[in-house]
N, C-alpha and C. Protein backbone atom coordinates (compact mmCIF):
# COMPACT_ATOMS: atom_id res chain seq x y z
N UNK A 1 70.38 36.85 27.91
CA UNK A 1 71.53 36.25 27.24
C UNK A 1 71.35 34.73 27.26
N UNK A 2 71.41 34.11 26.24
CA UNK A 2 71.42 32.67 26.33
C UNK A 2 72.89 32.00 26.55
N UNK A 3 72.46 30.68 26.89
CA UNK A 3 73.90 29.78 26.94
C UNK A 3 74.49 29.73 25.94
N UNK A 4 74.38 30.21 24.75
CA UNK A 4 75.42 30.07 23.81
C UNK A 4 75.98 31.23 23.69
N UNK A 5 75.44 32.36 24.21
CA UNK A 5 75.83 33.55 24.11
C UNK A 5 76.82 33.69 25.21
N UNK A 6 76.62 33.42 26.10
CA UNK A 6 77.35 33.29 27.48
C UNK A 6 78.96 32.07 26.95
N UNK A 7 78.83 31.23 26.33
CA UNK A 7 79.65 30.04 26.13
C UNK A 7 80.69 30.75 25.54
N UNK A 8 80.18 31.56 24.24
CA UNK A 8 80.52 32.44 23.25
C UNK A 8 81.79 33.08 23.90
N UNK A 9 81.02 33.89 24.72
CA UNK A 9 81.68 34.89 25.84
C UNK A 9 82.88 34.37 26.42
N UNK A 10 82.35 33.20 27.09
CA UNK A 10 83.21 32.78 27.72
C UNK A 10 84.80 32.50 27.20
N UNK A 11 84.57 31.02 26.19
CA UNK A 11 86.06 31.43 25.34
C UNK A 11 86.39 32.59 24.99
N UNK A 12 85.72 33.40 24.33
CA UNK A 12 86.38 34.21 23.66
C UNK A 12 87.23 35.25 24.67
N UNK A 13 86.64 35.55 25.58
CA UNK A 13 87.33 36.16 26.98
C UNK A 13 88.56 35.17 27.57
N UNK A 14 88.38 33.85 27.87
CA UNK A 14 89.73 33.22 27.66
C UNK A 14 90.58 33.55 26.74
N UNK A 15 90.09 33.40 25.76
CA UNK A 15 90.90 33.44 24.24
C UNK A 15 92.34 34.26 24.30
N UNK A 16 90.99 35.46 24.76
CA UNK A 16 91.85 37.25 24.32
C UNK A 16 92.77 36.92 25.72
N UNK A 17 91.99 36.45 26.62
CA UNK A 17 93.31 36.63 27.75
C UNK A 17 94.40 35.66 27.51
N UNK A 18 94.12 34.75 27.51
CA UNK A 18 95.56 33.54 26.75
C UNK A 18 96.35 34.23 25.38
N UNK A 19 95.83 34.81 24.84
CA UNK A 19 96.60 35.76 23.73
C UNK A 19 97.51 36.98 24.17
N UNK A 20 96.66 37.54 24.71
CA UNK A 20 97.67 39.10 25.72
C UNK A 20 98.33 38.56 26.78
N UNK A 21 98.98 37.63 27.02
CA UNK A 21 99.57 36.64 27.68
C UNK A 21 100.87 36.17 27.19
N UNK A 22 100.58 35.64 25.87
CA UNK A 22 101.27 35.34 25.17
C UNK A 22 102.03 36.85 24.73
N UNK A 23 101.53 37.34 24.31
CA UNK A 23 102.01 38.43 23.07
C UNK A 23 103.02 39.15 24.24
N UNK A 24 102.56 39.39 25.94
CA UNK A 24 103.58 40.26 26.54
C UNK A 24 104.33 39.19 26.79
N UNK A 25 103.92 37.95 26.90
CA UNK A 25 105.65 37.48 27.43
C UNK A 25 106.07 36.53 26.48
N UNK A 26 105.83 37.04 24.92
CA UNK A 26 107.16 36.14 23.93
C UNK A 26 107.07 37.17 22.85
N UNK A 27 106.24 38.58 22.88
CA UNK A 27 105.98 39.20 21.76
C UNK A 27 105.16 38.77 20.50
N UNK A 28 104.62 39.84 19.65
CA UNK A 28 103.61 39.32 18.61
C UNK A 28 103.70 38.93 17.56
N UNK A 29 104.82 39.28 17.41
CA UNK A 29 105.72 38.39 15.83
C UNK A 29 106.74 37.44 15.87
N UNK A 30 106.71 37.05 17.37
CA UNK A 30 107.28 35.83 17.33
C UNK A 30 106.98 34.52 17.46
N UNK A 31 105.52 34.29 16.95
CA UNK A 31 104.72 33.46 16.16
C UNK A 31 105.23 33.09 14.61
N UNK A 32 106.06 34.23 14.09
CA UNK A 32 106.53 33.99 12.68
C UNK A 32 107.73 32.73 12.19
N UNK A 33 108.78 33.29 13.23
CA UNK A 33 109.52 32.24 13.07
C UNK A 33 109.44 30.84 13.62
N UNK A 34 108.26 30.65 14.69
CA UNK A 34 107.89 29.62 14.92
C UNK A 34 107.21 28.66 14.35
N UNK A 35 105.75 29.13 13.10
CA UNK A 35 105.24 28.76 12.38
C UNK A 35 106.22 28.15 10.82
N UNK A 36 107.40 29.38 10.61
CA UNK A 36 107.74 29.03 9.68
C UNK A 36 108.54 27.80 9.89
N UNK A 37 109.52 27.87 11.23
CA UNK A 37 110.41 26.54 11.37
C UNK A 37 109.63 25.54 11.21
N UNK A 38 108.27 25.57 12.05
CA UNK A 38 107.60 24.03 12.10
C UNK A 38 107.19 24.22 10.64
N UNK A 39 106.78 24.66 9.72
CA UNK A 39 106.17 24.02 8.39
C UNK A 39 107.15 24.21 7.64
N UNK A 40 108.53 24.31 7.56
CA UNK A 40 110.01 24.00 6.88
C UNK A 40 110.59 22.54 7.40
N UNK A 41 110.45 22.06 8.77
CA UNK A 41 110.94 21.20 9.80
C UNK A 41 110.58 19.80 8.83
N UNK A 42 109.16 19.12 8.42
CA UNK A 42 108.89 18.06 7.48
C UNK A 42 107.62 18.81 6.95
N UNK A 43 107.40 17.09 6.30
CA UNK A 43 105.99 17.80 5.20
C UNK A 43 104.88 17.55 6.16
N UNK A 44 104.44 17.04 7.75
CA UNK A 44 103.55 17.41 8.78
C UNK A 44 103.40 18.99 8.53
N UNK A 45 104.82 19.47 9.08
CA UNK A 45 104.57 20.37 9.85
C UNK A 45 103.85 21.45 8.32
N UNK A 46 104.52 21.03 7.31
CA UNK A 46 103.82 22.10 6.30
C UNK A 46 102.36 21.77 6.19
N UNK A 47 102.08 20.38 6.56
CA UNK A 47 100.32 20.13 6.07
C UNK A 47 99.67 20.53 7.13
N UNK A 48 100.36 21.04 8.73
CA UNK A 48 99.49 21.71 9.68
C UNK A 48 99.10 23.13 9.11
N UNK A 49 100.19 23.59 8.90
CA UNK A 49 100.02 24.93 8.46
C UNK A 49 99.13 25.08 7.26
N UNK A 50 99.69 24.27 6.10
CA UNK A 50 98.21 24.79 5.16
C UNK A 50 97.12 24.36 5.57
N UNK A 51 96.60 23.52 6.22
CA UNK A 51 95.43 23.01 7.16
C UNK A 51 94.95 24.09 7.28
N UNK A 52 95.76 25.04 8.56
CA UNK A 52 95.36 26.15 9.42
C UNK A 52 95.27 27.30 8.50
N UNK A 53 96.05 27.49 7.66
CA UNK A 53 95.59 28.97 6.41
C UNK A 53 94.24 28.62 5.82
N UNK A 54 93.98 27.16 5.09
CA UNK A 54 92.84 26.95 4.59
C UNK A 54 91.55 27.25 5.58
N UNK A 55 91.54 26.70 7.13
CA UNK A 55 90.50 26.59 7.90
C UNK A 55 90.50 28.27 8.39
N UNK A 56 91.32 29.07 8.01
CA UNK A 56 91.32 30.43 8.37
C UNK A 56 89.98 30.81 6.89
N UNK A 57 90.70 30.77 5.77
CA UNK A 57 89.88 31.12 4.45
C UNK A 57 88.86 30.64 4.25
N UNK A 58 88.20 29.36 4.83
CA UNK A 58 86.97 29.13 4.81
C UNK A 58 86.27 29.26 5.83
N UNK A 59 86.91 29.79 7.03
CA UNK A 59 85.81 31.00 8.04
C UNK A 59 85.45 32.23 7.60
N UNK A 60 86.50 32.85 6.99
CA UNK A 60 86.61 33.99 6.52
C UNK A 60 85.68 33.99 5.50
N UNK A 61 85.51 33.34 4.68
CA UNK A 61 84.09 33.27 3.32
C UNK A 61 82.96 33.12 4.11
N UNK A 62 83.09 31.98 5.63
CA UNK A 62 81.76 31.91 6.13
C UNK A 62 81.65 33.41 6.85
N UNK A 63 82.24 33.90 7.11
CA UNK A 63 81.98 35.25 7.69
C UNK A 63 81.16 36.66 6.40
N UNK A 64 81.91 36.00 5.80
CA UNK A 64 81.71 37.46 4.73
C UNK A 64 80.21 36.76 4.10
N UNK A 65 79.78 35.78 3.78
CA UNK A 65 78.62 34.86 3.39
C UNK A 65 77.26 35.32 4.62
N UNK A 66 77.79 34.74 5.79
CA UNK A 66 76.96 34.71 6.54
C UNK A 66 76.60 36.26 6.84
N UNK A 67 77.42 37.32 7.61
CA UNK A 67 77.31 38.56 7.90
C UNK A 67 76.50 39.31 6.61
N UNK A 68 76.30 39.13 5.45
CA UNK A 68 75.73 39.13 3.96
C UNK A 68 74.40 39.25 4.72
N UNK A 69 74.09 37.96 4.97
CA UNK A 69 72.92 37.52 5.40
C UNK A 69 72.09 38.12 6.04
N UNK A 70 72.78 38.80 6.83
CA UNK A 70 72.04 38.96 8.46
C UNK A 70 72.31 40.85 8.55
N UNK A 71 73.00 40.94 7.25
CA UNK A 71 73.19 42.83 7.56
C UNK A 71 74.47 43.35 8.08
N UNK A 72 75.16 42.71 8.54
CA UNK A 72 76.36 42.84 9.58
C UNK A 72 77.59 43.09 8.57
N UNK A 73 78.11 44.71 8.60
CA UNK A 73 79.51 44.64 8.14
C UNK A 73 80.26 43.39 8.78
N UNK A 74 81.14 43.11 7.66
CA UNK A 74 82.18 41.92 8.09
C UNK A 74 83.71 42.13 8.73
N UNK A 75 83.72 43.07 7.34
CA UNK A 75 85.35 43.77 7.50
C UNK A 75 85.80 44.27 9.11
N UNK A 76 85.14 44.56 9.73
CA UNK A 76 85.54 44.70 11.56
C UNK A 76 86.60 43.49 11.73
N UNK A 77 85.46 41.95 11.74
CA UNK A 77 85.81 40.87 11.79
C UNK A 77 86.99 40.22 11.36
N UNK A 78 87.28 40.68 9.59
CA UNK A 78 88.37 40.02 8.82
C UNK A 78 89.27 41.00 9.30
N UNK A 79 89.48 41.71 9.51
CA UNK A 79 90.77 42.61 10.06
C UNK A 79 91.14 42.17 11.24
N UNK A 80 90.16 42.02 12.80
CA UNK A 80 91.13 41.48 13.36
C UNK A 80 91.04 39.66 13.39
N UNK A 81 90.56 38.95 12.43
CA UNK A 81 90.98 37.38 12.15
C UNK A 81 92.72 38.31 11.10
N UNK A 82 92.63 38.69 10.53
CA UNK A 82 93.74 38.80 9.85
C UNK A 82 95.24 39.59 11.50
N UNK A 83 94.46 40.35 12.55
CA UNK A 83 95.49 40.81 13.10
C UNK A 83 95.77 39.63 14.53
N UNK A 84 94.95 39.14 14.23
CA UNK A 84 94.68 38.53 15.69
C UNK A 84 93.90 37.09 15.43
N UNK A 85 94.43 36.57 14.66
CA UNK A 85 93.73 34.93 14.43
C UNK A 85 92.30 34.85 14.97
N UNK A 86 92.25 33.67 15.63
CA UNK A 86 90.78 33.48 16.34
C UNK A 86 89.73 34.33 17.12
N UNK A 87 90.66 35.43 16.93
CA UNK A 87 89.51 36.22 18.57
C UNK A 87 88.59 37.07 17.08
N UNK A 88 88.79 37.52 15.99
CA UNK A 88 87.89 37.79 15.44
C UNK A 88 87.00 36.77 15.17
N UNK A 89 87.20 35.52 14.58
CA UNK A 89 86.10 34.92 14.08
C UNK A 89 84.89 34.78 15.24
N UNK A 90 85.71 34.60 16.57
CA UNK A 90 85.01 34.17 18.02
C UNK A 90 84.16 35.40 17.87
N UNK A 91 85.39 36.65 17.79
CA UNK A 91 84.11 38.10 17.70
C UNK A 91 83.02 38.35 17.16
N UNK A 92 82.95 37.51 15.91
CA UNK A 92 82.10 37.60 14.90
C UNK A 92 80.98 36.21 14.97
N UNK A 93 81.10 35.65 15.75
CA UNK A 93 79.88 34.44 16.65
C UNK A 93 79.54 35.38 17.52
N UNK A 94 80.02 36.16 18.81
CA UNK A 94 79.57 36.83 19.81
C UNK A 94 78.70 37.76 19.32
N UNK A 95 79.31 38.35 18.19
CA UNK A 95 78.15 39.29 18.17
C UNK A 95 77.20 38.70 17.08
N UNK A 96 77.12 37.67 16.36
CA UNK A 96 75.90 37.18 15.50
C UNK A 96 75.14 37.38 16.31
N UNK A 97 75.72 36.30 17.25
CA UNK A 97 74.57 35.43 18.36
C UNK A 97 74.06 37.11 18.80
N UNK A 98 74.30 37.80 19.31
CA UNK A 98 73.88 39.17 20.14
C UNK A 98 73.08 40.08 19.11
N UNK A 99 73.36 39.54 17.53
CA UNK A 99 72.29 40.82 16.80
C UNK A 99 71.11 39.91 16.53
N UNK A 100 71.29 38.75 16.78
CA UNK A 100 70.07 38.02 16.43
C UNK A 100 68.98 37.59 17.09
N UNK A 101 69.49 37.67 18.75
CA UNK A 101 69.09 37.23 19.92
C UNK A 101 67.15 37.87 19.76
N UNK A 102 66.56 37.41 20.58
CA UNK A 102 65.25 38.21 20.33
C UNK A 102 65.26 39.31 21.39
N UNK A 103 66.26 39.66 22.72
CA UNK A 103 65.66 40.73 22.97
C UNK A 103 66.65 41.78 22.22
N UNK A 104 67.47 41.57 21.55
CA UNK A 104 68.05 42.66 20.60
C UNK A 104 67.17 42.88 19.30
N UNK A 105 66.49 42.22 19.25
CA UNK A 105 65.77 42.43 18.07
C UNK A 105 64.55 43.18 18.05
N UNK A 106 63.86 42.94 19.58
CA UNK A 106 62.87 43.69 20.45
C UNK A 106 63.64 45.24 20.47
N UNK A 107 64.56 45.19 20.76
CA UNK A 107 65.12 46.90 21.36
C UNK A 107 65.09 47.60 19.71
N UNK A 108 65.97 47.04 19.05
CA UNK A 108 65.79 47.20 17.76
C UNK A 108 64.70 47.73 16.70
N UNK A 109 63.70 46.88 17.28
CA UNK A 109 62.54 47.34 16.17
C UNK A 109 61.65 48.45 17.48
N UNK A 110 62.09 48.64 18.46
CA UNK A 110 61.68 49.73 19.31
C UNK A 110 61.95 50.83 19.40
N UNK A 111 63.51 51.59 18.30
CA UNK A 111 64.47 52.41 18.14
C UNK A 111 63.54 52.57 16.72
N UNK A 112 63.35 51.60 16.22
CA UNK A 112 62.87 52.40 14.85
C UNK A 112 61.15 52.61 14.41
N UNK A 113 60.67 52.66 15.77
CA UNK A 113 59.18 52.89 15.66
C UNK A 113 58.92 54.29 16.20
């Protein structure tokens, strides 16, 4: 495993735990009315939010672009970025980095010889 694979890991295991954290002690849709007050509140709070929808949609193209690339269904990924914000895209670095790595690629071409 390399250090980026491990780094990878690392947030993203924070991530999910700071998320299931959240979600049991304020619930999972109560992100809704919070997002909506702050981008109703001024025109900040609306330019955070389209900020954050846009920087969602242009991971999401880099996902579906890149995973293209490399063989990797995407749709896993965009479902939970769509159910679960960040921990898919993070999911979808963890496992690049892990299908690309060379000893996965070693086991790989060892399964199909």
């Amino acid at each position: 495993m390399t250090k980026k694979e491990i780094l990878l890991w690392l947030v993203l295991a924070d991530f999910v735990a700071f998320t299931g954290y959240t979600v049991v002690t304020e619930g999972y849709t109560t992100f809704v009315p919070v997002a909506w007050g702050f981008a109703t509140a001024s025109a900040w709070g609306a330019q955070i939010v389209i900020d954050f929808l846009l920087a969602v949609a242009v991971a999401l193209g880099f996902v579906f672009s890149d995973a293209r690339q490399r063989g990797i269904n995407p749709w896993p990924f965009v479902v939970l970025t769509l159910g679960l914000g960040s921990i898919g895209l993070l999911g979808y670095l963890v496992h690049r980095e892990r299908a690309s790595s060379p000893s996965t690629r070693l086991a790989a071409s060892a399964q199909h010889a």
